[in-house]
Protein backbone atom coordinates (compact mmCIF):
# COMPACT_ATOMS: atom_id res chain seq x y z
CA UNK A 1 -13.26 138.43 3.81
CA UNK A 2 -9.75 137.84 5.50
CA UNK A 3 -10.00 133.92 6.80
CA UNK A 4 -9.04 135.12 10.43
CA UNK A 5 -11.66 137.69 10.50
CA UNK A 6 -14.01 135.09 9.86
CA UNK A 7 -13.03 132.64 12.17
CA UNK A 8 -13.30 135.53 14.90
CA UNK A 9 -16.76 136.18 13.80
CA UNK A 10 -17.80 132.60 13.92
CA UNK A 11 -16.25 132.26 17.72
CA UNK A 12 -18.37 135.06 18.86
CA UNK A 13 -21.20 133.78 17.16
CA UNK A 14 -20.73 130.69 18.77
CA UNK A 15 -20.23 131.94 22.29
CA UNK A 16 -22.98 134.49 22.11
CA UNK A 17 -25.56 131.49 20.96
CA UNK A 18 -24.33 129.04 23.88
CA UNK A 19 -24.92 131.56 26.11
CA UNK A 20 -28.49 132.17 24.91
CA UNK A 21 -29.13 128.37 24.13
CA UNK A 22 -27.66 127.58 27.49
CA UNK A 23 -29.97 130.47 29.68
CA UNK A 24 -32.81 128.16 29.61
CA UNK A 25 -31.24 125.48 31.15
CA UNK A 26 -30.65 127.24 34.41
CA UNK A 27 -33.67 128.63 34.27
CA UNK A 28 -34.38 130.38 37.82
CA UNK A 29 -37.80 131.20 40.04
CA UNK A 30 -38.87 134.75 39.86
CA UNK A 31 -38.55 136.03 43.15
CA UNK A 32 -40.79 138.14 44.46
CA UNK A 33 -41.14 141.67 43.74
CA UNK A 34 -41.70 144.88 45.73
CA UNK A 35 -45.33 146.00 46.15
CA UNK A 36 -46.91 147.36 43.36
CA UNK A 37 -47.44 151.07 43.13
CA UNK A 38 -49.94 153.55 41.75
CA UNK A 39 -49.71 154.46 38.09
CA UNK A 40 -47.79 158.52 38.60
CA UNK A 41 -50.73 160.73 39.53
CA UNK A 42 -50.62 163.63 36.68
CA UNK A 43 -48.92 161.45 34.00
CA UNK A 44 -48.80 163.31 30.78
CA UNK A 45 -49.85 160.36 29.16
CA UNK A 46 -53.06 160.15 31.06
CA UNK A 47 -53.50 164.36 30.10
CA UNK A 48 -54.62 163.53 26.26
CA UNK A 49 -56.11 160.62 25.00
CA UNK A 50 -54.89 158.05 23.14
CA UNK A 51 -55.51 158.51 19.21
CA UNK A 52 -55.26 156.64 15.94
CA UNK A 53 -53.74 157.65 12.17
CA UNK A 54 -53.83 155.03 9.34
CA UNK A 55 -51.01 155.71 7.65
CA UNK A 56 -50.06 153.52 4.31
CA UNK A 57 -52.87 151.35 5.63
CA UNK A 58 -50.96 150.95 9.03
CA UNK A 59 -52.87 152.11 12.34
CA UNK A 60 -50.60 153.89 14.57
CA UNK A 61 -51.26 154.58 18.39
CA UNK A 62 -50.65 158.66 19.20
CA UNK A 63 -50.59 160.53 22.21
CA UNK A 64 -50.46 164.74 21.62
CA UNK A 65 -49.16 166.11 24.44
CA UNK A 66 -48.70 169.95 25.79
CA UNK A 67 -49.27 173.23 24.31
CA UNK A 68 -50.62 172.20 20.68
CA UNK A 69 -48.93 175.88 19.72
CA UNK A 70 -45.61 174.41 21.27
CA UNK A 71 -43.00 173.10 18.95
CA UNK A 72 -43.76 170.13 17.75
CA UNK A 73 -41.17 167.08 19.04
CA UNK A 74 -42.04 163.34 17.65
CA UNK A 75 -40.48 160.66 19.91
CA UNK A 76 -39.98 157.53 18.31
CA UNK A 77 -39.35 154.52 20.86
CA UNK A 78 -37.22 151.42 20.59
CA UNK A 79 -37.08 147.59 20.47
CA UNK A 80 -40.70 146.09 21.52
CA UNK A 81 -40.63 148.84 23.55
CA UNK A 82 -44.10 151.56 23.97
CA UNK A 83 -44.77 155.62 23.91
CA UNK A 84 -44.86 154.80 27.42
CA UNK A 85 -40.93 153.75 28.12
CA UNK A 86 -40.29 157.32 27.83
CA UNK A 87 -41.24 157.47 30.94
CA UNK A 88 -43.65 161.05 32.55
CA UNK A 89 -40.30 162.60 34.15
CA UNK A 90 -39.01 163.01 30.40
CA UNK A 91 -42.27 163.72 28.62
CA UNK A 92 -43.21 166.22 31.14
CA UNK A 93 -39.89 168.08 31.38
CA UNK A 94 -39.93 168.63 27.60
CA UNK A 95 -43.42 169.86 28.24
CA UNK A 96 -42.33 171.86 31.02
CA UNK A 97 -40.01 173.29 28.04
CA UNK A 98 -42.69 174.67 26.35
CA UNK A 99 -42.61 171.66 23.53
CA UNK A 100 -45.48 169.78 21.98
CA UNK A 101 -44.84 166.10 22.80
CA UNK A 102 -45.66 163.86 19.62
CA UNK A 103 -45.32 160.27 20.69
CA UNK A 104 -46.55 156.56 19.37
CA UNK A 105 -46.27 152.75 19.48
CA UNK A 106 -44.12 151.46 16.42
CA UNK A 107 -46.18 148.95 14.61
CA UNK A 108 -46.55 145.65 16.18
CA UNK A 109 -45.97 147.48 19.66
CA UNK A 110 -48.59 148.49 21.80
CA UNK A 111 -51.93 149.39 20.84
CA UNK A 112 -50.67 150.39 17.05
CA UNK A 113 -51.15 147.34 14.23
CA UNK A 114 -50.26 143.93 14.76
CA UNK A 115 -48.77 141.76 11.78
CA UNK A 116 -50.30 138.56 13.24
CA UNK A 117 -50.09 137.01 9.16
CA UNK A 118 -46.44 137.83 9.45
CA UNK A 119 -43.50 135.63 9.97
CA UNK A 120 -42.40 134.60 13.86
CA UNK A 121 -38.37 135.06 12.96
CA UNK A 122 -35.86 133.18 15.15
CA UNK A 123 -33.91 135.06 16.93
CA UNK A 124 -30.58 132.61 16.45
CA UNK A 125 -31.26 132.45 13.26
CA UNK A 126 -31.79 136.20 12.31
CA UNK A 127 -28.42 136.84 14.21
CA UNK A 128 -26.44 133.98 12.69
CA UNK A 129 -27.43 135.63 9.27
CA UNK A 130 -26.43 139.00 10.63
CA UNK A 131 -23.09 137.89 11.70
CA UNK A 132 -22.04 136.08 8.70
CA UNK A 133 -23.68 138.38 6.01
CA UNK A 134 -26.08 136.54 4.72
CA UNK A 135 -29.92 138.21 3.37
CA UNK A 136 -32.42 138.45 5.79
CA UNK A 137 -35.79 138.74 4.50
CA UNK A 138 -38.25 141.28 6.98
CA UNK A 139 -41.61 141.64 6.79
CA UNK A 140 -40.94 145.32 7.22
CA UNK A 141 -38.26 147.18 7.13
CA UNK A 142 -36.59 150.43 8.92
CA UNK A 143 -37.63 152.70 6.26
CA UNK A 144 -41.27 151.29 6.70
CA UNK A 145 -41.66 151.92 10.48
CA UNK A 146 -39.94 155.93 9.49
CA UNK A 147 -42.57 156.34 7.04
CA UNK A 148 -44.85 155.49 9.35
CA UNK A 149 -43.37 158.93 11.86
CA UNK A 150 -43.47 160.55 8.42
CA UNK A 151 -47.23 159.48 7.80
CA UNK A 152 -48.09 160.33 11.49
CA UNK A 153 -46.53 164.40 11.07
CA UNK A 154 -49.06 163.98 7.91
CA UNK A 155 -52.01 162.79 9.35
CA UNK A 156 -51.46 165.66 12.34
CA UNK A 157 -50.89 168.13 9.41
CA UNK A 158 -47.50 169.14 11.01
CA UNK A 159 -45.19 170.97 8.84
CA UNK A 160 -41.96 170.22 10.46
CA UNK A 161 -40.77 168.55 13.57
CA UNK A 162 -37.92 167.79 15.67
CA UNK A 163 -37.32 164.10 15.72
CA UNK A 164 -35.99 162.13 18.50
CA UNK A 165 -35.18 158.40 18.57
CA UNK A 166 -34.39 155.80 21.39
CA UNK A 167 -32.02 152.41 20.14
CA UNK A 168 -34.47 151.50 17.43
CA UNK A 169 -36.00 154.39 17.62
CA UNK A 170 -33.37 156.33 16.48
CA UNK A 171 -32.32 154.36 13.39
CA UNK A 172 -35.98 155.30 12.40
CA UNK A 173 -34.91 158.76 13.42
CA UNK A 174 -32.00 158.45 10.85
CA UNK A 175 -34.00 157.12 8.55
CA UNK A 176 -36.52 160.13 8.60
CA UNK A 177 -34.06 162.68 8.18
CA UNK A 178 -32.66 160.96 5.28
CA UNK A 179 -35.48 160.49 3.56
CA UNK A 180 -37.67 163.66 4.55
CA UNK A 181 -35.12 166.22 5.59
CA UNK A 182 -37.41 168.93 4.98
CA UNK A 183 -39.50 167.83 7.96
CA UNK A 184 -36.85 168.12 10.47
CA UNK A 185 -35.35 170.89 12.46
CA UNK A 186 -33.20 168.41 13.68
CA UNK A 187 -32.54 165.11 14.81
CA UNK A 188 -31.21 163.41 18.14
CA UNK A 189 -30.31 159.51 17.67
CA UNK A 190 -30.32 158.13 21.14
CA UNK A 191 -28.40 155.46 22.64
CA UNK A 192 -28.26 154.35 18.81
CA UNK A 193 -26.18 153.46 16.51
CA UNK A 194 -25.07 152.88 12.45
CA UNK A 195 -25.61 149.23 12.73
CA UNK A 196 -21.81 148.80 11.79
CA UNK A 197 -20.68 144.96 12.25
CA UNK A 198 -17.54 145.99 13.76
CA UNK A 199 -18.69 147.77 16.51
CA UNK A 200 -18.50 146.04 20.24
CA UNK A 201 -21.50 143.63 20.87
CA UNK A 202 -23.91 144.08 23.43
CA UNK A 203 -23.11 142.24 26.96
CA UNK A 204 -24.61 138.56 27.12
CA UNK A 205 -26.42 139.34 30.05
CA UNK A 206 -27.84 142.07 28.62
CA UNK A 207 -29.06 140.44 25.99
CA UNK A 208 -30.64 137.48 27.75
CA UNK A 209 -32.24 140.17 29.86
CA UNK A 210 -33.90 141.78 27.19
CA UNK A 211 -35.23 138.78 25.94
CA UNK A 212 -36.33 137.07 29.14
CA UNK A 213 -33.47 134.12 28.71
CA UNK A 214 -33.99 131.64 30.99
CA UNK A 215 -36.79 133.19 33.06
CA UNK A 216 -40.47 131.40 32.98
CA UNK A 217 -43.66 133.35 31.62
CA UNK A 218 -46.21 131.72 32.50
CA UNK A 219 -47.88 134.14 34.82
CA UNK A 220 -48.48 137.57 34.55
CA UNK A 221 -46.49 138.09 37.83
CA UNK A 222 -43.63 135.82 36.19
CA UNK A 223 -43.82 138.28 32.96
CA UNK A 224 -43.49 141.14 35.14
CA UNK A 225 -40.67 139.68 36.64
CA UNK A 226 -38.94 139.58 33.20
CA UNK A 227 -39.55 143.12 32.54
CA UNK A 228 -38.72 144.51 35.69
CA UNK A 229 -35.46 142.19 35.66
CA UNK A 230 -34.52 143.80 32.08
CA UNK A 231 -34.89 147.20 33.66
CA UNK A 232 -32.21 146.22 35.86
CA UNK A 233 -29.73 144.74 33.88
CA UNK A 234 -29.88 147.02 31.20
CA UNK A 235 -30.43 150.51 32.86
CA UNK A 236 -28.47 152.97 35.35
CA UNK A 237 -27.17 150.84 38.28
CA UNK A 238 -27.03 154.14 40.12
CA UNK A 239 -30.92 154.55 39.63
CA UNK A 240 -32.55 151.77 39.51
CA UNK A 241 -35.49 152.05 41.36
CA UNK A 242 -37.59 148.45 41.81
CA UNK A 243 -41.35 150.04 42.06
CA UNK A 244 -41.39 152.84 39.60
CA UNK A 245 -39.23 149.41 37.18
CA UNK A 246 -42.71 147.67 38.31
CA UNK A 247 -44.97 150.60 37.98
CA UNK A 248 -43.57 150.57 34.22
CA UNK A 249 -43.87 147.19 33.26
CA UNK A 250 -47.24 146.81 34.56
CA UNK A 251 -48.70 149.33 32.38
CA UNK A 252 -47.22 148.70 29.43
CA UNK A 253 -48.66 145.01 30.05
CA UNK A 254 -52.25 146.19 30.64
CA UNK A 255 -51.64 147.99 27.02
CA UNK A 256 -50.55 145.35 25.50
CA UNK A 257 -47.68 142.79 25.05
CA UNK A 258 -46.73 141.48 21.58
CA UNK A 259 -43.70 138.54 21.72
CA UNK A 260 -43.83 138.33 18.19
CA UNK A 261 -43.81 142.11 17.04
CA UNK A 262 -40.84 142.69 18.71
CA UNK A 263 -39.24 139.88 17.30
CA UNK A 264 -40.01 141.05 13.92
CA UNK A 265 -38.80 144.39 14.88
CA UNK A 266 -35.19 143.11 16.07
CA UNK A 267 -35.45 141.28 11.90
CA UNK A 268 -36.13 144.22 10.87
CA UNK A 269 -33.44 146.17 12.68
CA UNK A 270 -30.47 143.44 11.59
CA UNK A 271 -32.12 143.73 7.94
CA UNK A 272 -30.98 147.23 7.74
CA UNK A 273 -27.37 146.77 8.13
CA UNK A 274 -24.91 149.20 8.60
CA UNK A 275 -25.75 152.76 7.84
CA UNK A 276 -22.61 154.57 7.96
CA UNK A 277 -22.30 155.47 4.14
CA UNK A 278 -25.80 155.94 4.45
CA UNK A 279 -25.54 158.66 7.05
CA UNK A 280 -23.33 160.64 5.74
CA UNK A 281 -25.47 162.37 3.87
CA UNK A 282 -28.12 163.85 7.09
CA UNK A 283 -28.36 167.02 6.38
CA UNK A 284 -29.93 168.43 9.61
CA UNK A 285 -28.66 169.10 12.86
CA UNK A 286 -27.88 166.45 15.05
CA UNK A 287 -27.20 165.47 19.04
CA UNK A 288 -26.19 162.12 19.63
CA UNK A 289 -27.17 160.87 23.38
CA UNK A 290 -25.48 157.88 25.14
CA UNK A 291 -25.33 156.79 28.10
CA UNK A 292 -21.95 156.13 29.37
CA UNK A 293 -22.88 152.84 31.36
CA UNK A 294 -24.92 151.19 28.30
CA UNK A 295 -24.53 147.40 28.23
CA UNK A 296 -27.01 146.70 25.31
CA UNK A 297 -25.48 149.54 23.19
CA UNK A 298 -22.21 150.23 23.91
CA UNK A 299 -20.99 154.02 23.78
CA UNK A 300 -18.66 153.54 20.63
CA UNK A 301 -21.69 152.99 18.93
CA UNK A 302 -23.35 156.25 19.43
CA UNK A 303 -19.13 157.57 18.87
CA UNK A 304 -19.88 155.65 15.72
CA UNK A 305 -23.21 157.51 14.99
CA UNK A 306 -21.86 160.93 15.57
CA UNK A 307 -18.51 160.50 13.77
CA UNK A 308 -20.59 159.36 10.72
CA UNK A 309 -23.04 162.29 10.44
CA UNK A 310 -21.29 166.08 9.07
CA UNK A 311 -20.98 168.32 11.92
CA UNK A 312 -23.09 165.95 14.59
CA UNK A 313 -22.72 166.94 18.61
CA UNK A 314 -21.96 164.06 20.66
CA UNK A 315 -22.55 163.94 24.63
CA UNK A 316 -22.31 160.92 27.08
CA UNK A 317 -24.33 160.93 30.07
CA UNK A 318 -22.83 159.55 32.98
CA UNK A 319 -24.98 156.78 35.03
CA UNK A 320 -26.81 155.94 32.04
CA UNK A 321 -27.37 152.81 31.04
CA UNK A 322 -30.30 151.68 28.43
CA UNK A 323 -32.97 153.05 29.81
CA UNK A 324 -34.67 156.54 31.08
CA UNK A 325 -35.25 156.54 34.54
CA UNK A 326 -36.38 159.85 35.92
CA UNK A 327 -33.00 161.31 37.01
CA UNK A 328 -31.74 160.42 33.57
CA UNK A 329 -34.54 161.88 32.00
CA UNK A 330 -33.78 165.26 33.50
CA UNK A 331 -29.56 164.68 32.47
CA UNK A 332 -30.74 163.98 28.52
CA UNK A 333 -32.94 167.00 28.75
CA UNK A 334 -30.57 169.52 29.91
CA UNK A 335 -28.32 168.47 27.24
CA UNK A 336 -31.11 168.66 24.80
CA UNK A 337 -33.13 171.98 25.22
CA UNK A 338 -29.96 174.10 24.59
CA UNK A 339 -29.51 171.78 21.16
CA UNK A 340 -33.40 172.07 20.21
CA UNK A 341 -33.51 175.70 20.58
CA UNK A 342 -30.61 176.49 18.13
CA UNK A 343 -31.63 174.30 16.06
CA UNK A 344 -35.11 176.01 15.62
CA UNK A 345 -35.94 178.40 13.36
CA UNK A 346 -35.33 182.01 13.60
CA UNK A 347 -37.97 183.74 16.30
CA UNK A 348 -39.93 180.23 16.70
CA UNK A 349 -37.62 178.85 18.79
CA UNK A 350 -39.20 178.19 22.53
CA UNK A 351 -36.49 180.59 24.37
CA UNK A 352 -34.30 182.15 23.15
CA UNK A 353 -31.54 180.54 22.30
CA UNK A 354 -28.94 183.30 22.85
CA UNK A 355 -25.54 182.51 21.84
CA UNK A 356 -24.55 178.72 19.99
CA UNK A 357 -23.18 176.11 22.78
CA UNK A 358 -20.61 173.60 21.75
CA UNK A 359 -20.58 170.23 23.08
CA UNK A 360 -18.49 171.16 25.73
CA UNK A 361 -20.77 173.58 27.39
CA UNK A 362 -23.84 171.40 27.04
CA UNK A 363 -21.96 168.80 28.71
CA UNK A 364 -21.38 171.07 32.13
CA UNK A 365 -24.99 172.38 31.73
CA UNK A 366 -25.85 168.21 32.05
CA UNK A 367 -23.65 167.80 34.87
CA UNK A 368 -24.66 171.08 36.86
């Protein structure tokens, strides 16, 4: 390694640790939040109950949702996050599609399996080994938590899926598609990335917001706070709305909230390294989603993502940040359905597809 690449490595380092060291020592109040509101009446998540699969010995948390003849899409969530962060508006409109809706909490998130005998990583630490090269040692890995999706299509008994992944979620996407292509119709990594050192790091206050930097938890009002703070640092400043932010938070807390999952997750996810070679080699179709706006995962990394895999679509969705709020939602599913449907086998598709799109016609379909 060429001495001034290095020394540019260990400056950012150094700079991105102060700022997270630092957080805590101007450590603020939460302030108080709007009213709370009612969970959304007709969720799709409240329309099937919540199921379990063991899978590898592994239980994973499953919700089956919509027409069980529908084609089959498995949603695979991000960073500490739950089945529930994709939010009804997107669960419903791919419903309203015609799609079965396949979705889960990765293990240690949720209601799926906890690793309490595992390790409780460092954050500083697992990044200072990330940004210097150095081993890090997971309790799990990448391909673990895909084999888990795999294990899930198993235990469900179906064939062949499409397979769609949010940050995390969608380097367990790649990893599924690498490893099982013959279960996939197709895959769509979004607001993802190859894990590539080079590309640009996520904005500090980003990533003190997504791991509560600075803000007290010793309440559950105070842990709301955090979550609903997140929301707004990391999502669409356009659509930010406080109480559904609250609304969100809230019930993912009365499901569950695991500090030390997700930081075994984020060991997990700097473990795999870069996947660029690796990618290469996906051999089904694939729609990369970003949002245009993303502060945790900037959009050269999905760039990155699409560049990397043969013939992969790429579309950026304006006023998208890191999250899916409902007006998002419906922006990433127009883009989508026209993708899933060619992408589906002869006569099973859900509509007709008609004629291919290229990326340039999905793109005025998302911003019709």
């Amino acid at each position: 390694m060429h001495i001034e690449h290095l020394t540019m490595r260990i400056i950012t380092a150094v700079f991105l640790l102060l700022g997270i060291l630092m957080a805590p020592l101007v450590s603020v109040a939460s302030p108080a939040l709007a009213k709370p509101v009612a969970e959304t009446q007709n969720s799709p998540f409240d329309s099937r109950p919540i199921s379990f699969a063991v899978v590898d010995e592994v239980s994973i948390a499953y919700q089956d949702m919509g027409p069980q003849d529908g084609e089959p899409i498995l949603l695979v969530m991000g960073l500490g996050a739950q089945m529930l962060h994709w939010g009804d508006a997107f669960v419903q409109g791919l419903i309203d599609e015609g799609y079965r809706v396949i979705a889960f909490d990765n293990r240690d998130a949720g209601l799926s399996q906890k690793f309490y005998e595992g390790s409780e990583p460092s954050m500083i630490w697992t990044m200072l080994q990330y940004k210097f090269g150095w081993e890090i040692n997971s309790d799990y890995s990448i391909a673990d938590m895909a084999n888990d999706a795999v294990g899930l299509l198993d235990h469900l008994q179906v064939e062949k899926a499409h397979i769609v992944g949010a940050s995390m979620g969608g380097m367990i996407a790649q990893h599924a598609v690498l490893a099982h292509p013959e279960r996939f119709y197709s895959l769509v990594s979004m607001m993802s990335t190859t894990g590539a050192p080079d590309l640009p790091e996520a904005e500090q206050d980003a990533l003190q917001a997504l791991f509560g930097a600075g803000l007290p938890e010793n309440t559950r009002e105070e842990v709301v706070y955090r979550g609903v703070h997140a929301v707004k640092v990391i999502g669409s400043k356009k659509y930010f709305d406080e109480a559904q932010a609250r609304s969100l938070v809230e019930r993912q807390i009365n499901r569950g909230r695991y500090k030390a999952g997700k930081l075994r997750q984020m060991q997990a996810v700097f473990a795999d390294g870069d996947r660029t070679e690796r990618l290469k080699a996906v051999k089904v179709p694939t729609l990369v989603l970003h949002g245009a706006e993303d502060p945790l995962v900037p959009p050269a990394h999905g760039k990155a993502t699409a560049d990397a895999i043969p013939g992969a679509e790429y579309m950026e969705i304006a006023d998208m940040g890191h999250n899916l709020e409902p007006e998002v939602a419906r922006s990433l599913i127009a883009g989508m359905v026209p993708f899933l449907q060619q992408a589906s086998p002869a006569g099973a598709g859900v509509v007709d597809a008609g004629e291919p799109m290229d990326t340039e016609e999905m793109q005025e379909v998302v911003e019709q």
